[in-house]
N, C-alpha and C. Protein backbone atom coordinates (compact mmCIF):
# COMPACT_ATOMS: atom_id res chain seq x y z
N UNK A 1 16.75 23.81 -23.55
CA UNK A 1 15.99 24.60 -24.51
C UNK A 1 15.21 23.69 -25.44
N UNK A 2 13.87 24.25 -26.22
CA UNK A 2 13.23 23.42 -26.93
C UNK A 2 13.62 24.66 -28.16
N UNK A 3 13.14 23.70 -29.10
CA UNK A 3 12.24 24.56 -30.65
C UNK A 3 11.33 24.05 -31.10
N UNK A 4 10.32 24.90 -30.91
CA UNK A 4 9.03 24.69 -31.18
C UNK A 4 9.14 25.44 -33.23
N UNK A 5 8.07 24.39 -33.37
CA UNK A 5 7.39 24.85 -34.96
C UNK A 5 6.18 24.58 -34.76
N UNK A 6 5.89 25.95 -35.12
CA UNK A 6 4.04 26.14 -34.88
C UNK A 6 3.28 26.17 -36.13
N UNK A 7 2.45 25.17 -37.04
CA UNK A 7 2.25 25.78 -38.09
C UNK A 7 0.71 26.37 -37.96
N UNK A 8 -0.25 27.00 -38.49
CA UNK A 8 -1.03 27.37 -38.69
C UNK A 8 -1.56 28.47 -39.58
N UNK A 9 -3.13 28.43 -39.37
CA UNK A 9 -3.52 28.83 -40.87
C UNK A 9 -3.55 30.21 -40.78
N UNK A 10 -3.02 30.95 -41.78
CA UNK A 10 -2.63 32.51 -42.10
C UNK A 10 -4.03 33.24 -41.23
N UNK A 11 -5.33 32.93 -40.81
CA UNK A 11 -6.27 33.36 -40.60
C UNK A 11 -6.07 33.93 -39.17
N UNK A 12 -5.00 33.26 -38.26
CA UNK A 12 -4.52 33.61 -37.27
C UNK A 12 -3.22 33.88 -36.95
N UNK A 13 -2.86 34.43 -38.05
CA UNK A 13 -1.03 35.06 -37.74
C UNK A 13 -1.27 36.30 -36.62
N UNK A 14 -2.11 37.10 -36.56
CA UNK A 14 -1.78 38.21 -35.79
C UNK A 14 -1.61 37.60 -34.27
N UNK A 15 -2.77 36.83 -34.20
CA UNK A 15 -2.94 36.18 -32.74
C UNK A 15 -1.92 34.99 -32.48
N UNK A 16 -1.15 34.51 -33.16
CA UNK A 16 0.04 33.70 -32.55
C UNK A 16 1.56 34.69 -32.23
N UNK A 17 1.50 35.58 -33.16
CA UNK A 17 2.94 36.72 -33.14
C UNK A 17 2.21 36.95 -31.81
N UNK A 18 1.12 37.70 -31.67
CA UNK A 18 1.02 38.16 -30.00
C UNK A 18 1.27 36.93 -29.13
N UNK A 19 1.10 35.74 -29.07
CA UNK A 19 1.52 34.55 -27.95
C UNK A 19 2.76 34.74 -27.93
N UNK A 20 3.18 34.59 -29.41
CA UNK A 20 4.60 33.93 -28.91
C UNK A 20 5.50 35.03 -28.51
N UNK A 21 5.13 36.32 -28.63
CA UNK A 21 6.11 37.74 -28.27
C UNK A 21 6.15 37.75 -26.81
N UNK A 22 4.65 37.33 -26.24
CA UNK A 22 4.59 37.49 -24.63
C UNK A 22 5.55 36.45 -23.96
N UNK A 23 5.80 35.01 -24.84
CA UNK A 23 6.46 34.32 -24.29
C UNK A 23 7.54 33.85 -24.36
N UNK A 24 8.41 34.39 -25.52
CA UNK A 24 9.51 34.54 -25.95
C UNK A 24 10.64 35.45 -26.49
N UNK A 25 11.50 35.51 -26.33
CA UNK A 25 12.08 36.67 -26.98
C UNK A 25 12.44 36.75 -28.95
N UNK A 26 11.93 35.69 -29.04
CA UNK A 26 12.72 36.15 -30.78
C UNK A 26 11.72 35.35 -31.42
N UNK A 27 11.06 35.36 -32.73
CA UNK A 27 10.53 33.64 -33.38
C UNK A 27 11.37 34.20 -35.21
N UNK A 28 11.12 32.95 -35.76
CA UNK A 28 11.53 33.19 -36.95
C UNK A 28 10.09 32.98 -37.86
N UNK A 29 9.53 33.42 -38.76
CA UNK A 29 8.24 32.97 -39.39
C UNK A 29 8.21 33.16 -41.13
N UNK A 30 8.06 31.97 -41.61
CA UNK A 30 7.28 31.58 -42.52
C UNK A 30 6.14 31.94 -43.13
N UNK A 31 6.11 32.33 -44.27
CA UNK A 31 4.63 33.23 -44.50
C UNK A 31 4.19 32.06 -45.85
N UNK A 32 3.38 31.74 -46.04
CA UNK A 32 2.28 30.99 -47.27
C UNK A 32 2.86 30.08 -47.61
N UNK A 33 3.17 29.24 -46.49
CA UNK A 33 3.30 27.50 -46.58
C UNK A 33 2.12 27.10 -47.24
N UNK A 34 2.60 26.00 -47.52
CA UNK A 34 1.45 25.04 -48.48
C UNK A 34 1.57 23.64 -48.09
N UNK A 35 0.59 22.96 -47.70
CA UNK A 35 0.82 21.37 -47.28
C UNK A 35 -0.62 21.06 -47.44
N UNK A 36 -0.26 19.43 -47.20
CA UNK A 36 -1.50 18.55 -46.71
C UNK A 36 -1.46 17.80 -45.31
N UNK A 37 -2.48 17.52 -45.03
CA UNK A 37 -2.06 17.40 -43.65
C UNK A 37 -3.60 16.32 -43.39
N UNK A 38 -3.71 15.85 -42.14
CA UNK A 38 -5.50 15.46 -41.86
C UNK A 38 -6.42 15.96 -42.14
N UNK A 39 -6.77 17.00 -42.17
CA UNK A 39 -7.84 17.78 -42.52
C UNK A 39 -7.99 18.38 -44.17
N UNK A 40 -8.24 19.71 -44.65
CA UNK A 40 -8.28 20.09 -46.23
C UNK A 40 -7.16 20.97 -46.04
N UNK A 41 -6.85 20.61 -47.45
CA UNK A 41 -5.29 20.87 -47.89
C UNK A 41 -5.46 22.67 -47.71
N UNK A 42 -4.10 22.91 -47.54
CA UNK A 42 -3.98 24.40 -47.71
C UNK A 42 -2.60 24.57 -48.78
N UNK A 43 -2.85 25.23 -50.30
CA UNK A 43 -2.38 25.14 -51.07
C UNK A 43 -2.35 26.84 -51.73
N UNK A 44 -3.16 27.69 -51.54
CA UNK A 44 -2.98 28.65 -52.05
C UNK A 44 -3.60 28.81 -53.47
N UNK A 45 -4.42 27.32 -53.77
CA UNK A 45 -4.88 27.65 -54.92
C UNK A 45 -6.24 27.87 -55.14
N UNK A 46 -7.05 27.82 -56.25
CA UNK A 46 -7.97 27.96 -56.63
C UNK A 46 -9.22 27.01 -56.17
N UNK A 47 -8.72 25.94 -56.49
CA UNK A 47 -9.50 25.36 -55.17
C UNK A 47 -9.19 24.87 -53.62
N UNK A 48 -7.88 24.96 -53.22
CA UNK A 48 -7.69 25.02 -52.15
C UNK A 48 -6.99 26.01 -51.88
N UNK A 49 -8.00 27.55 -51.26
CA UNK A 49 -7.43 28.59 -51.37
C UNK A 49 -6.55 29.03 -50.03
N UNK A 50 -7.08 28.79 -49.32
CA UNK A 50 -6.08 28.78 -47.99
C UNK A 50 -4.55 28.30 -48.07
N UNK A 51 -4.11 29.16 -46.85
CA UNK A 51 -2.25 29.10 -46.65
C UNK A 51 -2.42 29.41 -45.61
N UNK A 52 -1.13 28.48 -44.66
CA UNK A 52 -0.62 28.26 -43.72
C UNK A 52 0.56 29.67 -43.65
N UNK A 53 1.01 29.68 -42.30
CA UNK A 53 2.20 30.61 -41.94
C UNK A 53 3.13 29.44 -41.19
N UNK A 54 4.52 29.37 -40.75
CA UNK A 54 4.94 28.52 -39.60
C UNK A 54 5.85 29.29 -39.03
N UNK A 55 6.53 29.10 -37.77
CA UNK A 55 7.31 29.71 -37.10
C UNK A 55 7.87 28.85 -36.07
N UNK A 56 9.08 29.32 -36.43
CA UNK A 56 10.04 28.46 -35.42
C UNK A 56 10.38 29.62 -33.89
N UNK A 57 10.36 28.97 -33.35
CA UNK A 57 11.03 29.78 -31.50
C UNK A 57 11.48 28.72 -30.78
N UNK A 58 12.81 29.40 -31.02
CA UNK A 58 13.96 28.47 -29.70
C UNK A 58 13.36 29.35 -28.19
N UNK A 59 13.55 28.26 -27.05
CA UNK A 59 12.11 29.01 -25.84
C UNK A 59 12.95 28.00 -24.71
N UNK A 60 13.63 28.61 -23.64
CA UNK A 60 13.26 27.94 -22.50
C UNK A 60 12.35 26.63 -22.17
N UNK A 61 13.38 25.94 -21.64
CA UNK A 61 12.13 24.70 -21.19
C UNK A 61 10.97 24.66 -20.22
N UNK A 62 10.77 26.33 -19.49
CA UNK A 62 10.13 26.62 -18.53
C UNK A 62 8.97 27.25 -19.24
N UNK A 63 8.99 28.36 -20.24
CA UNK A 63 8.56 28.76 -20.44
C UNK A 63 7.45 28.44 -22.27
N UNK A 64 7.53 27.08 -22.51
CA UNK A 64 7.33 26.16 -23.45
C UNK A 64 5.61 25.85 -23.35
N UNK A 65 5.22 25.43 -22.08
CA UNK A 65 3.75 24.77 -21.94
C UNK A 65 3.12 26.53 -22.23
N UNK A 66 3.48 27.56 -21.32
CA UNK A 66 2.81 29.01 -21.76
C UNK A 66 2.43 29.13 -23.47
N UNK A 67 3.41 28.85 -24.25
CA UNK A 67 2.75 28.80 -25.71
C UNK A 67 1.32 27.31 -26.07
N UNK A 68 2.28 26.51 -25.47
CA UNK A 68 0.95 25.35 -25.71
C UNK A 68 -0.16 25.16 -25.34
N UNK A 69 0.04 25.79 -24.21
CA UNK A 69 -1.62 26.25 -23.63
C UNK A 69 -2.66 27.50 -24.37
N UNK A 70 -1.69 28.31 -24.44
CA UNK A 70 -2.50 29.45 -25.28
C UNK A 70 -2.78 29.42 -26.60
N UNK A 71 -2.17 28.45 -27.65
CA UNK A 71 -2.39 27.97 -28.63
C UNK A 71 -3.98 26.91 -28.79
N UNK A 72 -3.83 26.25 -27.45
CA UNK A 72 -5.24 25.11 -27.31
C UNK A 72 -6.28 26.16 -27.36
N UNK A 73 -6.01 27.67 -26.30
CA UNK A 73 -7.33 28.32 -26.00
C UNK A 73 -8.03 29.24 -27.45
N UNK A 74 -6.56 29.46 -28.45
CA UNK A 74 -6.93 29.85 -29.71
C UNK A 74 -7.87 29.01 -30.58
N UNK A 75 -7.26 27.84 -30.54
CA UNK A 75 -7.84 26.65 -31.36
C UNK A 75 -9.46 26.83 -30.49
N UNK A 76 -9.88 26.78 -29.52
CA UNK A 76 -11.42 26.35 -29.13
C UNK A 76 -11.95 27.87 -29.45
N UNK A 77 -11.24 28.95 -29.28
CA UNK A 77 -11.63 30.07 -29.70
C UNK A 77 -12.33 30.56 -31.40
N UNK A 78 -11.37 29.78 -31.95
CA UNK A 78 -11.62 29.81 -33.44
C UNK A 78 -11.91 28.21 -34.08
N UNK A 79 -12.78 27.48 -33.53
CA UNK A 79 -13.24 26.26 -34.23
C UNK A 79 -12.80 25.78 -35.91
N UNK A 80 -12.36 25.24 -36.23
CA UNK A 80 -11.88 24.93 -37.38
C UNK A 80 -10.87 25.46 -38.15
N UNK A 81 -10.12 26.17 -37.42
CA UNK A 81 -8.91 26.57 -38.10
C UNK A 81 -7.35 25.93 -36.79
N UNK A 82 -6.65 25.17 -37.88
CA UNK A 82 -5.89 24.70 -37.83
C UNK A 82 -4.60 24.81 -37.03
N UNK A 83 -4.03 24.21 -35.64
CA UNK A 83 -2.91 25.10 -35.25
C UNK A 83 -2.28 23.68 -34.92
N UNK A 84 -1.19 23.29 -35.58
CA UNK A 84 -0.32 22.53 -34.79
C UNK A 84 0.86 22.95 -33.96
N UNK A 85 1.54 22.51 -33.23
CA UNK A 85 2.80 22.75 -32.12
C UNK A 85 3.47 21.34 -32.12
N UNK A 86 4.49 21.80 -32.61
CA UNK A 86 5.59 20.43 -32.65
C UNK A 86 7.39 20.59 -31.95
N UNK A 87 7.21 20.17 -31.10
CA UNK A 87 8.78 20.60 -29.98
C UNK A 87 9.70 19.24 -29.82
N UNK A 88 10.86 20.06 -30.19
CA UNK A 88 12.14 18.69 -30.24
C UNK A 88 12.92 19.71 -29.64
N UNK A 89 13.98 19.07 -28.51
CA UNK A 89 15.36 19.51 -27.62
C UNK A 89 16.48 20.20 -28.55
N UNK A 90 16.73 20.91 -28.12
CA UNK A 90 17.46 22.07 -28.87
C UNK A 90 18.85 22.27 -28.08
N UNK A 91 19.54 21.95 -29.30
CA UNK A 91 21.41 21.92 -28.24
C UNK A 91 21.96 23.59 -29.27
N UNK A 92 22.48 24.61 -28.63
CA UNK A 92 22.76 25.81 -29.23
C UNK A 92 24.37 25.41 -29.22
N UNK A 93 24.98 25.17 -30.57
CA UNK A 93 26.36 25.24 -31.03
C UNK A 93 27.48 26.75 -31.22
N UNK A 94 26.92 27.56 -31.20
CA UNK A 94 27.99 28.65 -31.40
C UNK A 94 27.40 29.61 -30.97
């Protein structure tokens, strides 16, 4: 199993809940993160008015590249808004 953390910018929450529902059964999500990152900050404030969402989904190791691919086709879809995908091995304890 992996867990993926997806962060990206609130401008596309509807369109990642639809990825990740088709390709997973559960996610957990984060609503008006705030960071800096490479690009312009997303802070929620006045001058940096933008906010991020993030979401975690524990996902099959089969079914893992299906989110990462459809995440790339979002990103060229919507030019300049922000989507990272970050996946580390996932051991389930109880």
């Amino acid at each position: 199993m992996f867990l993926m953390f997806i962060v990206y910018d609130n401008a596309v929450d509807e369109e990642i809940v639809e990825i990740v529902k088709k390709n997973a059964d559960g996610y957990t999500k984060f609503l008006g993160v705030q960071g800096e990152g490479h690009g312009e900050p997303h802070l929620g404030s006045h001058i940096w008015p933008s906010i991020n969402n993030c979401m975690m989904v524990a996902i099959e190791n089969n079914r893992e590249k299906n989110i990462i691919e459809a995440t790339k086709k979002l990103e060229e879809q919507f030019p300049g808004i922000g989507i990272k995908v970050f996946t580390t091995s996932l051991r389930k304890v109880n």
